[in-house]
C-alpha atoms as a PDB file:
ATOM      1  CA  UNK A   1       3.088  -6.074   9.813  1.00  0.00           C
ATOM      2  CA  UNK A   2       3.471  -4.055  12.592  1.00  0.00           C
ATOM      3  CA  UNK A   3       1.927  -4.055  16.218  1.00  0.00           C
ATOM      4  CA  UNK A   4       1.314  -0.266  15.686  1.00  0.00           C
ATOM      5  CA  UNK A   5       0.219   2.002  13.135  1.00  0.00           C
ATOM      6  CA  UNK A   6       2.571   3.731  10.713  1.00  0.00           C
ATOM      7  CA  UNK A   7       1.743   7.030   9.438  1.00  0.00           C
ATOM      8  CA  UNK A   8       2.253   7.007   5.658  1.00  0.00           C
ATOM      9  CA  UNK A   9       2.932  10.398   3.443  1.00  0.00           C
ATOM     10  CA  UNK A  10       4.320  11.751  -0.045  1.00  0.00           C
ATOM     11  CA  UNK A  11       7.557  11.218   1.806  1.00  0.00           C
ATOM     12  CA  UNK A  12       9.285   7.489   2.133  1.00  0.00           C
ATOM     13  CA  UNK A  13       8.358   5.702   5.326  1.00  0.00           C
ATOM     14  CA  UNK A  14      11.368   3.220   6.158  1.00  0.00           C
ATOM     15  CA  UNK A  15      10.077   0.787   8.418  1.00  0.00           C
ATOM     16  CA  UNK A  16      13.206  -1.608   9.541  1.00  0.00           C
ATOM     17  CA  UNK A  17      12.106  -5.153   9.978  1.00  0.00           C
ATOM     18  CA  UNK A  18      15.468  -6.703  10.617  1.00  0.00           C
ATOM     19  CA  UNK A  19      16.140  -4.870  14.204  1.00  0.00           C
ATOM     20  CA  UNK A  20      14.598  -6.133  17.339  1.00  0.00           C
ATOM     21  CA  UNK A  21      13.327  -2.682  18.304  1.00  0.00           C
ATOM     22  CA  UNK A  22      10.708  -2.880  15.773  1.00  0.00           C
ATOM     23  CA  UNK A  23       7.265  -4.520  17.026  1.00  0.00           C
ATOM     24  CA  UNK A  24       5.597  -6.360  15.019  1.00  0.00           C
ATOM     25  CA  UNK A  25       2.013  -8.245  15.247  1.00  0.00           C
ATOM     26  CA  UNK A  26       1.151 -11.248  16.474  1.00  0.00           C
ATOM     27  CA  UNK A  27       3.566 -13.664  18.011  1.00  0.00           C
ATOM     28  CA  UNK A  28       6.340 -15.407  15.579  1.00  0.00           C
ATOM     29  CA  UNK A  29       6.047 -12.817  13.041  1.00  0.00           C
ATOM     30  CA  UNK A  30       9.762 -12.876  12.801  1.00  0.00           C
ATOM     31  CA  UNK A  31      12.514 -15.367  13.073  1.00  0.00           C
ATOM     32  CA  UNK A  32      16.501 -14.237  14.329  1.00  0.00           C
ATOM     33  CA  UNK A  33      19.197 -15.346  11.627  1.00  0.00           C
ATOM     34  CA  UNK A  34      22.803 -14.747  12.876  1.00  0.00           C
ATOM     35  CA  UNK A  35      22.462 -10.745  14.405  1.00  0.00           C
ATOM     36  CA  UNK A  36      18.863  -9.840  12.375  1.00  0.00           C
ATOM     37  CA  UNK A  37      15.425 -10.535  12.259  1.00  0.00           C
ATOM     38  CA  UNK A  38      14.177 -11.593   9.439  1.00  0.00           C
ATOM     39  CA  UNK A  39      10.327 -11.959   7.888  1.00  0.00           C
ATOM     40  CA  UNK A  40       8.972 -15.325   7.173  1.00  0.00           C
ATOM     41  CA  UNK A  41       9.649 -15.775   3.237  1.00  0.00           C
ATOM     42  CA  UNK A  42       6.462 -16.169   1.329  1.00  0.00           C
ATOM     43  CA  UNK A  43       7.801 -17.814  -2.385  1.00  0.00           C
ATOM     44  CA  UNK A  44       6.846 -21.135  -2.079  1.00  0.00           C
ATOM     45  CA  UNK A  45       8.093 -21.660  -5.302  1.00  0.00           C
ATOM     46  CA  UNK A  46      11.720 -20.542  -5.272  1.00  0.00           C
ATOM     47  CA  UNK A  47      10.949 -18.949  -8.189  1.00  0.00           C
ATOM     48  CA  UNK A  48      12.409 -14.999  -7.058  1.00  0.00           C
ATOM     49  CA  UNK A  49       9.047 -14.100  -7.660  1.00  0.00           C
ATOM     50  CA  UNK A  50       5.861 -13.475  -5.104  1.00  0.00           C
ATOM     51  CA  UNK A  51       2.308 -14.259  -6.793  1.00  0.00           C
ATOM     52  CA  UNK A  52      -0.755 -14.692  -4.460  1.00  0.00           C
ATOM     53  CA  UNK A  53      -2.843 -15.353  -8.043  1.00  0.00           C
ATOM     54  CA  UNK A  54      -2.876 -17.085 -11.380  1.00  0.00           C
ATOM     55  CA  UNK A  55      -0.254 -20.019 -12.400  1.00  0.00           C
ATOM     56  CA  UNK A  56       2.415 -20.859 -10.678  1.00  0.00           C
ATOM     57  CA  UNK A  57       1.362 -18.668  -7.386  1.00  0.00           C
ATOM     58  CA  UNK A  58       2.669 -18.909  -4.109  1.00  0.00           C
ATOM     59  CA  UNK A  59      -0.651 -18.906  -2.383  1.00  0.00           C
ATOM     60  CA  UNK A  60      -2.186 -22.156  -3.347  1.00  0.00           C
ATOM     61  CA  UNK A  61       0.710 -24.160  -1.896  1.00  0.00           C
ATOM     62  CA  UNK A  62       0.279 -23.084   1.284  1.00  0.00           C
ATOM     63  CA  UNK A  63      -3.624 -23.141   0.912  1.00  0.00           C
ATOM     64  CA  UNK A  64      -3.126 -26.908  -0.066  1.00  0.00           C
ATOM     65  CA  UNK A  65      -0.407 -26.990   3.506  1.00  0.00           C
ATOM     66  CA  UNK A  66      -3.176 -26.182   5.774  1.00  0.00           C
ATOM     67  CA  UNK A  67      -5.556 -27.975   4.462  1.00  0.00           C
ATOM     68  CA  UNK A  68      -8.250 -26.173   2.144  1.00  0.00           C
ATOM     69  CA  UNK A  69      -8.372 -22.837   0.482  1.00  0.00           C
ATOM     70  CA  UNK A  70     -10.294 -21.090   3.154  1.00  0.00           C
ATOM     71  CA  UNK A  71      -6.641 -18.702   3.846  1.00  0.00           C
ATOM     72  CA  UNK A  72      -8.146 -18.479   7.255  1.00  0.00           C
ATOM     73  CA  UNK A  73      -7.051 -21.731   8.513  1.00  0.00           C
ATOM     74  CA  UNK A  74      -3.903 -22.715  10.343  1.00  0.00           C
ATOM     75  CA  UNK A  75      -1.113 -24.631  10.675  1.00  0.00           C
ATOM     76  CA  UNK A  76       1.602 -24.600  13.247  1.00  0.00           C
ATOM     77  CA  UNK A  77       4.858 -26.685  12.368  1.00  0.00           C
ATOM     78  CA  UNK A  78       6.155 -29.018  14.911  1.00  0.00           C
ATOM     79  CA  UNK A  79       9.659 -27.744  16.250  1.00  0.00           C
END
């Protein structure tokens, strides 16, 4: 997500999340790998495939990670 908005039309918005220029929300929303930022992966599965419901989703397992299924909680890793 980004810290600003992004004006959307009929034509293609490219929004590049792997340069530094580009703000994005919060703090930690990105992590540097070698010369690019990259997004925080979200298949919990390593399965090639993003599912937030029914079997096999990628949701629940972090759900069950920080501790409930309220997806408002948190978690924050030890480094």
């Amino acid at each position: 997500m980004t810290s600003g908005a992004v004006l959307l039309s009929s034509t293609s918005t490219v929004v590049d999340f792997t340069s530094a220029t580009t703000s994005t929300y919060g703090t930690e929303a990105r992590k540097t790998i070698g010369n690019n930022m990259t997004l925080w992966s979200g298949n919990t599965l390593w399965d090639n495939e993003l599912k937030y419901t029914g079997s096999n989703n990628d949701r629940d397992p972090v759900l069950v990670r920080i501790g409930g299924t309220v997806p408002t909680n948190q978690y924050r890793a030890s480094r």
